[in-house]
PDB file of N, CA and C in Angstrom:
ATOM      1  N   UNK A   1    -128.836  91.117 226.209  1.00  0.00           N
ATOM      2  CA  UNK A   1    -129.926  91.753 225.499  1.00  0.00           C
ATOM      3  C   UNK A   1    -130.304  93.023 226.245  1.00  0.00           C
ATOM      4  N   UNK A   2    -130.454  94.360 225.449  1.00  0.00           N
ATOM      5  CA  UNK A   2    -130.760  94.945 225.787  1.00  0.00           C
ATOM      6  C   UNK A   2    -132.440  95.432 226.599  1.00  0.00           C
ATOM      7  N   UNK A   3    -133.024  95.125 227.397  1.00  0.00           N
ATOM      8  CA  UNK A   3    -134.179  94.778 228.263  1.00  0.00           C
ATOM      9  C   UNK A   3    -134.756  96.688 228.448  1.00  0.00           C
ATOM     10  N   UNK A   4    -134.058  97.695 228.250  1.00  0.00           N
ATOM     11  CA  UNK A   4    -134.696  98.632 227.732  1.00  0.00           C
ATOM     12  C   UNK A   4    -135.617  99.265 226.664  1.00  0.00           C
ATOM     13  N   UNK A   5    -135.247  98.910 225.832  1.00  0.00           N
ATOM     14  CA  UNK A   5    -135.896  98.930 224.732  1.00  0.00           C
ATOM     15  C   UNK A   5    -136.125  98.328 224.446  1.00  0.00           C
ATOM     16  N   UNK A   6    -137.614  97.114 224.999  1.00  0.00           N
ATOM     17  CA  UNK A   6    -137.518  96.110 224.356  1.00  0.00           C
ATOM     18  C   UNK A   6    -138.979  96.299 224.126  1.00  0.00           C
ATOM     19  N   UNK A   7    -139.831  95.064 223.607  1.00  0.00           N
ATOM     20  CA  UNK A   7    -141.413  95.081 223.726  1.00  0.00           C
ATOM     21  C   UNK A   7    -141.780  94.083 224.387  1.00  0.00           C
ATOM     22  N   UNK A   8    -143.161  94.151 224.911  1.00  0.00           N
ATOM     23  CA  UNK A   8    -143.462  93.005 225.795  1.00  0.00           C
ATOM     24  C   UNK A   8    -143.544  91.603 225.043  1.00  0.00           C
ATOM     25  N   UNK A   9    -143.892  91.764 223.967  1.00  0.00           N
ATOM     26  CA  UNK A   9    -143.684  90.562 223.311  1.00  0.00           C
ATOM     27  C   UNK A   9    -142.512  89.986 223.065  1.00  0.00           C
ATOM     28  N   UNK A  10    -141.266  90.621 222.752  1.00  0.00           N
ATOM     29  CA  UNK A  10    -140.438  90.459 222.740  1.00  0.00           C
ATOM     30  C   UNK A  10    -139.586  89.604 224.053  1.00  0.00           C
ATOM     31  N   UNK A  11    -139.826  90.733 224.918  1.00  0.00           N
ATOM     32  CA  UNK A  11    -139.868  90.305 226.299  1.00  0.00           C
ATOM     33  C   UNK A  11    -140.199  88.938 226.730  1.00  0.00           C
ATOM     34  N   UNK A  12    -141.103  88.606 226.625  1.00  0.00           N
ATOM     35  CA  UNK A  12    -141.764  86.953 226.661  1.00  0.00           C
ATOM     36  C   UNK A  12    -140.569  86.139 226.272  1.00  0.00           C
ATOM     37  N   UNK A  13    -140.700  86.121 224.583  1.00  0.00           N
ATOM     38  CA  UNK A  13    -139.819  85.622 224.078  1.00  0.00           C
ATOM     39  C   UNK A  13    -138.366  85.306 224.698  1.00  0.00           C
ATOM     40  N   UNK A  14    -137.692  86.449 225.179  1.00  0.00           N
ATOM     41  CA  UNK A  14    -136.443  86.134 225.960  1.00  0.00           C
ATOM     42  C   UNK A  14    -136.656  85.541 227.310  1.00  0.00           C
ATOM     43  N   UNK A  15    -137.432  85.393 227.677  1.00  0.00           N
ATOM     44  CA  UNK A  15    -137.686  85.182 229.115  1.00  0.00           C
ATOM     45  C   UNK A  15    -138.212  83.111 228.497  1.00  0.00           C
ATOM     46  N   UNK A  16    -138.847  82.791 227.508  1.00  0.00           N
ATOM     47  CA  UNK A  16    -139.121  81.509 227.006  1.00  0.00           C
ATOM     48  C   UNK A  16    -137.403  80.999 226.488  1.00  0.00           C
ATOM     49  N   UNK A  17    -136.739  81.915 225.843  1.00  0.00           N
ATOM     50  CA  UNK A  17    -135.727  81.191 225.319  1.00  0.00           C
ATOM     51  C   UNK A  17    -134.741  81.307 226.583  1.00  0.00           C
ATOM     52  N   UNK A  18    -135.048  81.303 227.572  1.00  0.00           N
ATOM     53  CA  UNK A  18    -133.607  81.626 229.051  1.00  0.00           C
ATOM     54  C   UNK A  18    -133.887  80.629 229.364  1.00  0.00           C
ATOM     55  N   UNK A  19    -135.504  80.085 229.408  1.00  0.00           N
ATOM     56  CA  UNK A  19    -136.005  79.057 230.111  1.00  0.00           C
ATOM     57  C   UNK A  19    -135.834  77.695 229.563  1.00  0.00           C
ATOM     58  N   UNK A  20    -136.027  77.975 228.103  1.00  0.00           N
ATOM     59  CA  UNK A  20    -135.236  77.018 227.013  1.00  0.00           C
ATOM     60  C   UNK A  20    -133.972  76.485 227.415  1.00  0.00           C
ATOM     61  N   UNK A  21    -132.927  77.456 227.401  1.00  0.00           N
ATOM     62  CA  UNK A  21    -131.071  77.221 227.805  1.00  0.00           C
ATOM     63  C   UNK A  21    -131.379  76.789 228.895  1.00  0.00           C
ATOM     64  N   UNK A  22    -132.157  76.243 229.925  1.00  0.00           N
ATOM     65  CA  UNK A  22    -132.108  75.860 231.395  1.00  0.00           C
ATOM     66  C   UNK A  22    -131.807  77.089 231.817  1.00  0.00           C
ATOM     67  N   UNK A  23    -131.977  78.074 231.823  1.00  0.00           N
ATOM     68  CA  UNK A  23    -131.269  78.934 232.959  1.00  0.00           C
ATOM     69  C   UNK A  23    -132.649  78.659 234.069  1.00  0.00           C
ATOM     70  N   UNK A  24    -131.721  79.262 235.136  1.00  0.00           N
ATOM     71  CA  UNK A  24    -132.601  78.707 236.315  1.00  0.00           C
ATOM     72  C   UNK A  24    -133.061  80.330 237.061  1.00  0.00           C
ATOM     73  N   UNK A  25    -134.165  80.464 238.012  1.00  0.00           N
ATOM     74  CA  UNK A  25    -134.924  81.314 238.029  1.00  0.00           C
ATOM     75  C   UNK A  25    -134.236  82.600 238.737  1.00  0.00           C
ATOM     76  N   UNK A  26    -132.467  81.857 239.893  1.00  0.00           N
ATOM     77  CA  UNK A  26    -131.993  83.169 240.299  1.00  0.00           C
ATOM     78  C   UNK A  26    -130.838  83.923 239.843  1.00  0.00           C
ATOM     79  N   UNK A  27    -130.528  83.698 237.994  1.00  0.00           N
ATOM     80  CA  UNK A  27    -129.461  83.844 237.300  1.00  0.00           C
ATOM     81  C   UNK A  27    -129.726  85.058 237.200  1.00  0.00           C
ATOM     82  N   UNK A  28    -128.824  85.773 237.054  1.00  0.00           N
ATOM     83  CA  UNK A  28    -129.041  87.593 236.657  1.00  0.00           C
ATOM     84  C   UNK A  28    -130.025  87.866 235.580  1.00  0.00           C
ATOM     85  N   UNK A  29    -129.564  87.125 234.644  1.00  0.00           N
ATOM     86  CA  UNK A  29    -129.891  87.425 233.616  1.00  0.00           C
ATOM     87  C   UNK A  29    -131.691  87.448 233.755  1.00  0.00           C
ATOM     88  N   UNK A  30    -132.022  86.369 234.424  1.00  0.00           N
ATOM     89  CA  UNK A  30    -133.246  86.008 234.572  1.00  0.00           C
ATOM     90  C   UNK A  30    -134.199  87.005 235.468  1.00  0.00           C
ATOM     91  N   UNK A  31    -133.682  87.071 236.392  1.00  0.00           N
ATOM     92  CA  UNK A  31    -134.420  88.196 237.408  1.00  0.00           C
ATOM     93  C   UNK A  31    -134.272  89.310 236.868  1.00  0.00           C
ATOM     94  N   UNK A  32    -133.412  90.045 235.839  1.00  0.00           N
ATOM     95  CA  UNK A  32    -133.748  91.551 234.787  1.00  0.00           C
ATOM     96  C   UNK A  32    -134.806  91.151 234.267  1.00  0.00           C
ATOM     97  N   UNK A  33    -135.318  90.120 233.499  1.00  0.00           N
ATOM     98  CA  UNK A  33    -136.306  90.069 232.514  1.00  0.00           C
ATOM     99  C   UNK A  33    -137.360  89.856 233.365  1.00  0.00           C
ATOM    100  N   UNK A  34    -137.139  89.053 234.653  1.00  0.00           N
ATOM    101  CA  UNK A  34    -138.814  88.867 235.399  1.00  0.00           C
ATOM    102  C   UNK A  34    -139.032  90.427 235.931  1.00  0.00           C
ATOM    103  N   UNK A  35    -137.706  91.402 235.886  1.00  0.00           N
ATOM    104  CA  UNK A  35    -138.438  92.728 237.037  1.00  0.00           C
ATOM    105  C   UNK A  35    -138.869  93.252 235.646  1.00  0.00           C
ATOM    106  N   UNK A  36    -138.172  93.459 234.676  1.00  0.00           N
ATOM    107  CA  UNK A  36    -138.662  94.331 233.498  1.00  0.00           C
ATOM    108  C   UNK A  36    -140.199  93.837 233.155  1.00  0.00           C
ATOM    109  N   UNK A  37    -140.603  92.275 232.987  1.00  0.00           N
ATOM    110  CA  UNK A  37    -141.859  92.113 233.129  1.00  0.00           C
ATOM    111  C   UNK A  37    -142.800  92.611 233.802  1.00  0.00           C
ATOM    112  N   UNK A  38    -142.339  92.541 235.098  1.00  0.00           N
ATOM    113  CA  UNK A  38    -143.220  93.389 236.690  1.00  0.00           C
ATOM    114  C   UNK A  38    -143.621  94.695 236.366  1.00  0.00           C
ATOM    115  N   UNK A  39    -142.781  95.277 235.421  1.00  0.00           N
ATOM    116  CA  UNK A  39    -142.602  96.558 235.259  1.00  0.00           C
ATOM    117  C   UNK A  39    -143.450  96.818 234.151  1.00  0.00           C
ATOM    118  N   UNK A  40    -143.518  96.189 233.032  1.00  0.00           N
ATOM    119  CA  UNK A  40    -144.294  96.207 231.893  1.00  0.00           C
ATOM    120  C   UNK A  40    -146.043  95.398 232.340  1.00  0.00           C
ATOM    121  N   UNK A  41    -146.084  94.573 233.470  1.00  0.00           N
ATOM    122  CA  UNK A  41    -147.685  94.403 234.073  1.00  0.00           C
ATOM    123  C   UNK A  41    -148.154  95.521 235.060  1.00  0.00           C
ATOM    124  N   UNK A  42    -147.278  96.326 235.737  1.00  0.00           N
ATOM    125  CA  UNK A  42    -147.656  97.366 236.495  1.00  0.00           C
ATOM    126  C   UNK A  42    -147.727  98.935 236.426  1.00  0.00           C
ATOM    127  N   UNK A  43    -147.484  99.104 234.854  1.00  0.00           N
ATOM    128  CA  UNK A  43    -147.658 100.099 234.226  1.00  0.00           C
ATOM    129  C   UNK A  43    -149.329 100.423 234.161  1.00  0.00           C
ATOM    130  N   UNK A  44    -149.639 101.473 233.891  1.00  0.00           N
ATOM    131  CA  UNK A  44    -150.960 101.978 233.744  1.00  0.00           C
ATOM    132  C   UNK A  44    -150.973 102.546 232.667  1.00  0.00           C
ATOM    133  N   UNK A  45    -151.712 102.098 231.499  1.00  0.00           N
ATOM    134  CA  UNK A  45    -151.950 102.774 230.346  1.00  0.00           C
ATOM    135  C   UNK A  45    -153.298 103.718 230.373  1.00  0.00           C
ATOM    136  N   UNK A  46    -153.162 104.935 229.647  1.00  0.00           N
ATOM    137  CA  UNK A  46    -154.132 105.347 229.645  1.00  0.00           C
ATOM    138  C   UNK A  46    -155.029 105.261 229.131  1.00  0.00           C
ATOM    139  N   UNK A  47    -155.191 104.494 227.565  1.00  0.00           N
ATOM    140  CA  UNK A  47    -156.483 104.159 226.917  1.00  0.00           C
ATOM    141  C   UNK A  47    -156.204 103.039 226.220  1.00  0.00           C
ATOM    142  N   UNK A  48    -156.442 101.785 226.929  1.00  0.00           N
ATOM    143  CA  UNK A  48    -156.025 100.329 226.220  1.00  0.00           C
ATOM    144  C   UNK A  48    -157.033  99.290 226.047  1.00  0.00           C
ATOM    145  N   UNK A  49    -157.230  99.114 224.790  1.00  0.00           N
ATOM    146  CA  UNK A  49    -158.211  97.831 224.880  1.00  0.00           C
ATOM    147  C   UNK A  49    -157.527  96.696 225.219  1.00  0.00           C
ATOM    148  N   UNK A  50    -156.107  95.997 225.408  1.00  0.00           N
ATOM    149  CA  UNK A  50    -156.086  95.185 225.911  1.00  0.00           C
ATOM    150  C   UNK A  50    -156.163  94.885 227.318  1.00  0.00           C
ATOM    151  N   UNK A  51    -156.569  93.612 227.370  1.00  0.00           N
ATOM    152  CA  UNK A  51    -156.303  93.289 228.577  1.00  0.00           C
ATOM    153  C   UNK A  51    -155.435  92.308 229.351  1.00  0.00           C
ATOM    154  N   UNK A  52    -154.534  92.738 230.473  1.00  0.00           N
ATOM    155  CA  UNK A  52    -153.521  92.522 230.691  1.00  0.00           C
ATOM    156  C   UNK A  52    -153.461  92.516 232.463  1.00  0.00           C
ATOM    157  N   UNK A  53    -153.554  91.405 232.911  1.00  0.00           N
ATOM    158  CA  UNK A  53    -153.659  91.270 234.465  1.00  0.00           C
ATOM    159  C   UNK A  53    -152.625  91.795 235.214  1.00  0.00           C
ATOM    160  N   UNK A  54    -152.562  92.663 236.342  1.00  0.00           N
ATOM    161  CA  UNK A  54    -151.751  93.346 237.102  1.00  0.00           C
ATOM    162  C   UNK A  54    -151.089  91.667 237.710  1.00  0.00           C
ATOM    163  N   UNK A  55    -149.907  91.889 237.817  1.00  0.00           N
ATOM    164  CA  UNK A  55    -148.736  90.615 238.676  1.00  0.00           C
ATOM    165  C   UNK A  55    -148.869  90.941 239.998  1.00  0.00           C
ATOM    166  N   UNK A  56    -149.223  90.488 241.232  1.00  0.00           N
ATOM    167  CA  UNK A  56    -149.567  90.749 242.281  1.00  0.00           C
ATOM    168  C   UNK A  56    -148.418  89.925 242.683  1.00  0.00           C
ATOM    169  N   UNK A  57    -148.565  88.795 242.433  1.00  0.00           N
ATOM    170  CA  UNK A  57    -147.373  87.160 243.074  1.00  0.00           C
ATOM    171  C   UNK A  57    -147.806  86.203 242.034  1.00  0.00           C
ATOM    172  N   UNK A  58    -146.697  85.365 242.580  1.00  0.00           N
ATOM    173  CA  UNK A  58    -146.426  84.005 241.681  1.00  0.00           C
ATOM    174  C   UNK A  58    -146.195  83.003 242.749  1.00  0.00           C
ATOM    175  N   UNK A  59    -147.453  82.353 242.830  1.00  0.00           N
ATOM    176  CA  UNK A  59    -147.148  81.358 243.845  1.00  0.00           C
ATOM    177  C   UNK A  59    -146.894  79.725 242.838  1.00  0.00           C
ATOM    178  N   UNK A  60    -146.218  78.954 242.905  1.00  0.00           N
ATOM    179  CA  UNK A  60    -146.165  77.620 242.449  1.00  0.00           C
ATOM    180  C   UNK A  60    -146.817  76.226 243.441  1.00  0.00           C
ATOM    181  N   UNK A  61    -147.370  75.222 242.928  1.00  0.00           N
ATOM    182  CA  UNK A  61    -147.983  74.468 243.890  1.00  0.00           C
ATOM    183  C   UNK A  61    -147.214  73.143 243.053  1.00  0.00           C
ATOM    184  N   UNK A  62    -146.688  72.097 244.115  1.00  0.00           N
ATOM    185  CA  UNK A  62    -145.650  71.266 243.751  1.00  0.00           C
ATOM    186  C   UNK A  62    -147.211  69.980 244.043  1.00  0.00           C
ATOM    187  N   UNK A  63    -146.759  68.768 243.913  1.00  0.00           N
ATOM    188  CA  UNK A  63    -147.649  67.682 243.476  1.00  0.00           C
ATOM    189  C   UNK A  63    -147.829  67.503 244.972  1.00  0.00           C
ATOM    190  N   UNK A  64    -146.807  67.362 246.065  1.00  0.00           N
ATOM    191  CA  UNK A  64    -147.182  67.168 247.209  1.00  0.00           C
ATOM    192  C   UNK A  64    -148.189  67.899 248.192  1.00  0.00           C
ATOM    193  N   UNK A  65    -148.459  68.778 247.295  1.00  0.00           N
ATOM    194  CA  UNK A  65    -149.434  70.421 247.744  1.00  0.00           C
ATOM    195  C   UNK A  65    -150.822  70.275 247.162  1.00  0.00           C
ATOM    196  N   UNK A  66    -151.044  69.352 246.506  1.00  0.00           N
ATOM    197  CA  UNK A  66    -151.649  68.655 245.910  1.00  0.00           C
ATOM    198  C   UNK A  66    -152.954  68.330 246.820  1.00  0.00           C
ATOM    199  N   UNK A  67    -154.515  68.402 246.921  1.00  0.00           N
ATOM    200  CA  UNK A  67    -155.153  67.795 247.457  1.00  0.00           C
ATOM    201  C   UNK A  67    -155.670  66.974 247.713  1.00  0.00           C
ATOM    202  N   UNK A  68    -155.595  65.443 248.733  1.00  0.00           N
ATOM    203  CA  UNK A  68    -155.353  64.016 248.359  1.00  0.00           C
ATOM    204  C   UNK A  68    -156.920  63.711 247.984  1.00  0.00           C
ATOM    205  N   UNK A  69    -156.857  62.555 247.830  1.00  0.00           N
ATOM    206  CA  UNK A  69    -157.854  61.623 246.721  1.00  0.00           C
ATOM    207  C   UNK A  69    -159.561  61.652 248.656  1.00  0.00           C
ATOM    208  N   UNK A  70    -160.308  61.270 248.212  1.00  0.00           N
ATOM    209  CA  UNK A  70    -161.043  61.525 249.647  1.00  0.00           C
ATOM    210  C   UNK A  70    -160.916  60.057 249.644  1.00  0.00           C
ATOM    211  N   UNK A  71    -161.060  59.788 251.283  1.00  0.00           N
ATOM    212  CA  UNK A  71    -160.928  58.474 251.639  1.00  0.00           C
ATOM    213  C   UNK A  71    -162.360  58.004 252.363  1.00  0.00           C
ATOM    214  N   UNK A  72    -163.210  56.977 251.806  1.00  0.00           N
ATOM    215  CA  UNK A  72    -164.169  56.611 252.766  1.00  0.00           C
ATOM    216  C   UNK A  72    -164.294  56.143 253.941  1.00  0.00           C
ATOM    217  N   UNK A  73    -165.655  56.488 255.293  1.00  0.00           N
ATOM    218  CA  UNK A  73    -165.091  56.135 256.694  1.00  0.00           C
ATOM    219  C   UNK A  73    -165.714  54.630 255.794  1.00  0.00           C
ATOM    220  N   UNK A  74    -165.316  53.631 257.067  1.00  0.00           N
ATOM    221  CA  UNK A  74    -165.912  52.133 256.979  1.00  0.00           C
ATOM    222  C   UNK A  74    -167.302  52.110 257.707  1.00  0.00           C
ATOM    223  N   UNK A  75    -167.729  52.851 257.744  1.00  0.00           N
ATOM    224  CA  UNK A  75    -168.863  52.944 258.494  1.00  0.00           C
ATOM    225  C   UNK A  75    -169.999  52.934 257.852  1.00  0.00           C
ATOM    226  N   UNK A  76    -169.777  53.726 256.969  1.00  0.00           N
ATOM    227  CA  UNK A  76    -170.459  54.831 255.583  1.00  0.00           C
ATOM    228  C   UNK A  76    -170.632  53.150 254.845  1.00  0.00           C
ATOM    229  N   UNK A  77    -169.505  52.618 254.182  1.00  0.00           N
ATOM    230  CA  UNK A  77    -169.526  51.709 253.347  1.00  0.00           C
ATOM    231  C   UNK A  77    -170.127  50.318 254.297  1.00  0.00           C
ATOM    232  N   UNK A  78    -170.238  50.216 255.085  1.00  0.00           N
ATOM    233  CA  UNK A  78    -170.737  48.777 255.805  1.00  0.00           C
ATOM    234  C   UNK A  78    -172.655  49.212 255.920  1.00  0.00           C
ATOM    235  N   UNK A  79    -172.720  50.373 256.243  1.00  0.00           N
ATOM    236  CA  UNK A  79    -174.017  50.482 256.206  1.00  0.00           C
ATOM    237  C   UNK A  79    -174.613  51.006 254.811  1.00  0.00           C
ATOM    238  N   UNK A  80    -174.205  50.708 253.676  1.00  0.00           N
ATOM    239  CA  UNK A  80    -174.762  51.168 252.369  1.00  0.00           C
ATOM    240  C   UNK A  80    -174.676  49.039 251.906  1.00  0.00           C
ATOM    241  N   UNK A  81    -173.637  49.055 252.249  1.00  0.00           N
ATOM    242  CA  UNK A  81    -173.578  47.379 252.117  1.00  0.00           C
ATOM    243  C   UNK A  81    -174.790  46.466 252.907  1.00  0.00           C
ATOM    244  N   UNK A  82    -174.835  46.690 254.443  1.00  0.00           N
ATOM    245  CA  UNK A  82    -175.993  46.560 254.353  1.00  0.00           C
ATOM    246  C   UNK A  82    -177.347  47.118 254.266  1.00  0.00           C
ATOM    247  N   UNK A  83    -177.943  48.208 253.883  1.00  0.00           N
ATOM    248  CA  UNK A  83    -178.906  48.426 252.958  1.00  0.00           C
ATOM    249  C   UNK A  83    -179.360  47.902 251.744  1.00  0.00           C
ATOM    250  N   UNK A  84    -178.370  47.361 250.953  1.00  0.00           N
ATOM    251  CA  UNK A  84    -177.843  46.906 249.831  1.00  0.00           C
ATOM    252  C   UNK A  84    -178.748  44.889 249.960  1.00  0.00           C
ATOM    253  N   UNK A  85    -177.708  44.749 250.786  1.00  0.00           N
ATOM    254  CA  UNK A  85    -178.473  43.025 251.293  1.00  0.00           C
ATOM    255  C   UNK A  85    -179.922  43.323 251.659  1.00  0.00           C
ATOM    256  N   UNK A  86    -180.357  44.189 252.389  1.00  0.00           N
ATOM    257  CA  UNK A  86    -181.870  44.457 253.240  1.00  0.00           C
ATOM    258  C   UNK A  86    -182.935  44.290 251.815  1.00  0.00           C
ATOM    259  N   UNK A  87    -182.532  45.454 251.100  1.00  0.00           N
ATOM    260  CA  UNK A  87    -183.038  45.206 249.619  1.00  0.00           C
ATOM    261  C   UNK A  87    -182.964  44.696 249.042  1.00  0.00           C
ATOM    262  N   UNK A  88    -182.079  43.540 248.841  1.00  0.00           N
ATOM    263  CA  UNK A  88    -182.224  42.329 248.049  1.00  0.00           C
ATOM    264  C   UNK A  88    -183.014  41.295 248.242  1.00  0.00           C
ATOM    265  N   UNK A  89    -182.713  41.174 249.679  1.00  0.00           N
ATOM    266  CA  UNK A  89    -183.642  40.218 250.970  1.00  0.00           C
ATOM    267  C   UNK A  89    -185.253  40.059 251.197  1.00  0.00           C
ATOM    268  N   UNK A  90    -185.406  41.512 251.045  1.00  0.00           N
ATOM    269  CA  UNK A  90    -186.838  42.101 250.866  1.00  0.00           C
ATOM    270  C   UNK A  90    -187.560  41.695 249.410  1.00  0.00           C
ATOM    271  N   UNK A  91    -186.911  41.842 248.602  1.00  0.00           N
ATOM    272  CA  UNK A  91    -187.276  41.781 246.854  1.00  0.00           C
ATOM    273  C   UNK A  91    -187.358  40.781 246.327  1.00  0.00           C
ATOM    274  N   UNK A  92    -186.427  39.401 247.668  1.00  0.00           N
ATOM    275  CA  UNK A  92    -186.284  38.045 246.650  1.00  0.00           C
ATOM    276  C   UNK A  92    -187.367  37.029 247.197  1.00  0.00           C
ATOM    277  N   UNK A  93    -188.258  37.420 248.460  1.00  0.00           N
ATOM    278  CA  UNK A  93    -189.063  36.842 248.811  1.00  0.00           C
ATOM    279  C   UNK A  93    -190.562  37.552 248.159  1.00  0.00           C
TER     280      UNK A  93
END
């Protein structure tokens, strides 16, 4: 495909259907359409109502990158446990 003359919409499109065929992210084909993208977000128009975020980076975050679940101390939970009895203790007499 010719990646010169193309439109950004268009653009998308080939870059969704590469991703479609499996192509994978360091195939030729693939890195023309991600620089021609780079190239079509780092352009400067001179009078545009859209809006269109400059590409700075592309960072990806995998599940292991992930921030884990919080874990309680036993400390925390033994003294809410007993608070818990103190107030019952107190309330049933």
């Amino acid at each position: 495909m010719d990646l010169e003359k193309i439109s950004y919409q268009e653009l998308l499109r080939h870059i969704d259907a590469l991703r479609a065929q499996g192509t994978s992210d360091n195939d030729p084909d693939m890195l023309k359409a991600k620089w021609k993208l780079r190239d079509f977000l780092g352009k400067k128009k001179e009078k545009t109502t859209a809006i269109v975020p400059t590409l700075k980076s592309i960072r990806t975050v995998t599940f292991n990158q992930a921030p884990e679940e919080p874990t309680y101390n036993k400390f925390v939970i033994l003294g809410i446990t007993f608070a818990l009895v103190a107030i019952l203790y107190k309330f049933k007499d």
